[in-house]
Protein backbone atom coordinates (compact mmCIF):
# COMPACT_ATOMS: atom_id res chain seq x y z
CA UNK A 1 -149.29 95.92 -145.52
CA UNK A 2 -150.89 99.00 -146.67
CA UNK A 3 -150.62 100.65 -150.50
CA UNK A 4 -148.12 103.76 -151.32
CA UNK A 5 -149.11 107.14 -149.51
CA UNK A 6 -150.75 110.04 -151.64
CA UNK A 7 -151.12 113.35 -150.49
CA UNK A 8 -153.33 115.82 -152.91
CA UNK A 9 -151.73 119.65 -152.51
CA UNK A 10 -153.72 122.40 -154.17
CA UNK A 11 -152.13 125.22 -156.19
CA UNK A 12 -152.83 128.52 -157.49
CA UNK A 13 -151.69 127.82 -160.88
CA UNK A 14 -152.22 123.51 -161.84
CA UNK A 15 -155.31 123.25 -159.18
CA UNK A 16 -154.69 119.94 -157.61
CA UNK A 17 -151.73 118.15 -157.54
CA UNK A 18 -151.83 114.64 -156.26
CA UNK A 19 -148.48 113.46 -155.56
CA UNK A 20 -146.46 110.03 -153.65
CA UNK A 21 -146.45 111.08 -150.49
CA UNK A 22 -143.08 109.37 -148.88
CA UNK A 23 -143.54 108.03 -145.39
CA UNK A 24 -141.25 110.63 -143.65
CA UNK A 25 -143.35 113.22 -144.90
CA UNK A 26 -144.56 115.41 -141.77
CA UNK A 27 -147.82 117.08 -144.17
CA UNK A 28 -148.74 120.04 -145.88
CA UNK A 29 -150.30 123.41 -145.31
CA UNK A 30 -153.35 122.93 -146.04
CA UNK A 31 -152.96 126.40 -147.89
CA UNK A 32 -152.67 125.88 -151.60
CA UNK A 33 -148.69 126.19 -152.66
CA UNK A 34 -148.60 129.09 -154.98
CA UNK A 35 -147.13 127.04 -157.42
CA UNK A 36 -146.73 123.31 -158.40
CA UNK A 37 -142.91 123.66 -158.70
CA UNK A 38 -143.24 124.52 -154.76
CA UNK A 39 -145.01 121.26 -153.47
CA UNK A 40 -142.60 119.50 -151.34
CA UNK A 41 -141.88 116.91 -148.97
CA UNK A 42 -140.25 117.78 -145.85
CA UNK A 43 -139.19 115.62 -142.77
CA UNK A 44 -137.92 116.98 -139.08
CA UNK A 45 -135.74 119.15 -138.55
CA UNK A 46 -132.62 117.78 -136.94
CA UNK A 47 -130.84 120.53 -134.57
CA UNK A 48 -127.36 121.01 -133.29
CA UNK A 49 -126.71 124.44 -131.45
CA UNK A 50 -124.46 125.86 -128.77
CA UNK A 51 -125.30 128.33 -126.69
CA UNK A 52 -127.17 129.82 -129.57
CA UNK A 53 -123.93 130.81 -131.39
CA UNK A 54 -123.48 128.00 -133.72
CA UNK A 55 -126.88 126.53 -134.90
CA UNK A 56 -127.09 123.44 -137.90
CA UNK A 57 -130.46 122.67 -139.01
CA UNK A 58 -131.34 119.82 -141.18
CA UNK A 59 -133.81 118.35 -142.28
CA UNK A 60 -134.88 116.02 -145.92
CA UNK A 61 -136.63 117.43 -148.68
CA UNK A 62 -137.35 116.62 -151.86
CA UNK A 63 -139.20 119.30 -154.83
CA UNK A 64 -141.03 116.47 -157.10
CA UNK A 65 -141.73 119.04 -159.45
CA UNK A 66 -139.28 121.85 -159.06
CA UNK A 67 -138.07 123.72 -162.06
CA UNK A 68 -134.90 121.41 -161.34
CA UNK A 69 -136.74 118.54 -159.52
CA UNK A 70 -134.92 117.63 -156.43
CA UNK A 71 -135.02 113.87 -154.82
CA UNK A 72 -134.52 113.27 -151.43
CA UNK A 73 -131.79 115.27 -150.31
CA UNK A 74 -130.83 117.23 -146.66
CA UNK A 75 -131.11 120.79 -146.41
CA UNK A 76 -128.75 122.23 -143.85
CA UNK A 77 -128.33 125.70 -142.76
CA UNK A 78 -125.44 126.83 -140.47
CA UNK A 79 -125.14 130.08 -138.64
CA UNK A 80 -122.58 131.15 -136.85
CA UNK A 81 -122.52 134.71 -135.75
CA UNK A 82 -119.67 136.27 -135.34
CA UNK A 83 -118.65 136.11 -132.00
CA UNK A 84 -115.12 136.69 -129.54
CA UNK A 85 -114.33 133.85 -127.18
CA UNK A 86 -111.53 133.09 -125.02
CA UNK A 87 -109.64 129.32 -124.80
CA UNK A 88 -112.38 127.82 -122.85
CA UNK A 89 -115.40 129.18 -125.09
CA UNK A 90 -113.54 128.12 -128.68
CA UNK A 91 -112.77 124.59 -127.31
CA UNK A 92 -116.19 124.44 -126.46
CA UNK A 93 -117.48 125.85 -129.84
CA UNK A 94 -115.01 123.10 -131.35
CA UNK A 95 -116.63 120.45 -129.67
CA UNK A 96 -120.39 121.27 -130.91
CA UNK A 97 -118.94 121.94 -134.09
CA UNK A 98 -117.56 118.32 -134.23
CA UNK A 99 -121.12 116.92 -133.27
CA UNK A 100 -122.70 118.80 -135.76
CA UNK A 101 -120.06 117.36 -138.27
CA UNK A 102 -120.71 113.85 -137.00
CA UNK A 103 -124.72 115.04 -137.40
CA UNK A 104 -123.81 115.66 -140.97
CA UNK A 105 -122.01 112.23 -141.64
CA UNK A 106 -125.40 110.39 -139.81
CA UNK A 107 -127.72 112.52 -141.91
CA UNK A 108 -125.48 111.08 -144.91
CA UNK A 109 -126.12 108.05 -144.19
CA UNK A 110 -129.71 107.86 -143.53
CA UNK A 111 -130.03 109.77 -147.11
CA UNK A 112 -128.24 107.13 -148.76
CA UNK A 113 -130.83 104.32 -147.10
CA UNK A 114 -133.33 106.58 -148.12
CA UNK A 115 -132.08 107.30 -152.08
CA UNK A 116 -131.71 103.23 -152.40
CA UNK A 117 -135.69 102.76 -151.39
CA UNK A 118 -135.08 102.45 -147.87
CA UNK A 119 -136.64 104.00 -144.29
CA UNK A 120 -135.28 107.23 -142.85
């Protein structure tokens, strides 16, 4: 068994920051953050796209010592350009759009594991 993860992050404006560094943590620049309120955990990026017309990216975060500190939580982005597609191209857009929806109920539940002390 091996003790709770640190990770020490330097800043421009509170020097170093030594923080609990949570096991799905993929690093940190090993720039200093400009500020404290920016060091942050982040974990991979989870990626649902088709055809590179409808892209979700996810991935967990959490801002220890944001202005608002943030716990674990997913940040998803969604892009979908605008685009003009006959029957065969919107079912098909429909059906990526459903995975990414079912992408979105998984990454739900993982976070919840994750929020009650558990693995991601």
């Amino acid at each position: 068994m091996t003790g709770a993860r640190t990770v020490t992050v330097h800043t421009l404006d509170a020097g170093a920051v030594t923080v609990p560094e949570p096991a799905w943590c993929l690093g940190h620049p090993d720039g200093p953050a400009e500020y404290r309120s920016d060091v942050h955990h982040t974990g991979a990026e989870h990626l649902v796209d088709y055809d590179r017309r409808a892209t979700l990216a996810a991935e967990l975060v959490e801002f220890p010592y944001g202005d608002h500190p943030v716990p674990a939580s997913v940040h998803v982005e969604i892009l979908i350009p605008a685009v003009t597609l006959d029957p065969p191209g919107l079912q098909a857009l429909a059906a990526v759009l459903d995975e990414q929806a079912a992408e979105v109920r998984r990454l739900a539940l993982r976070l919840a594991v994750v929020r009650a002390g558990g693995d991601w």
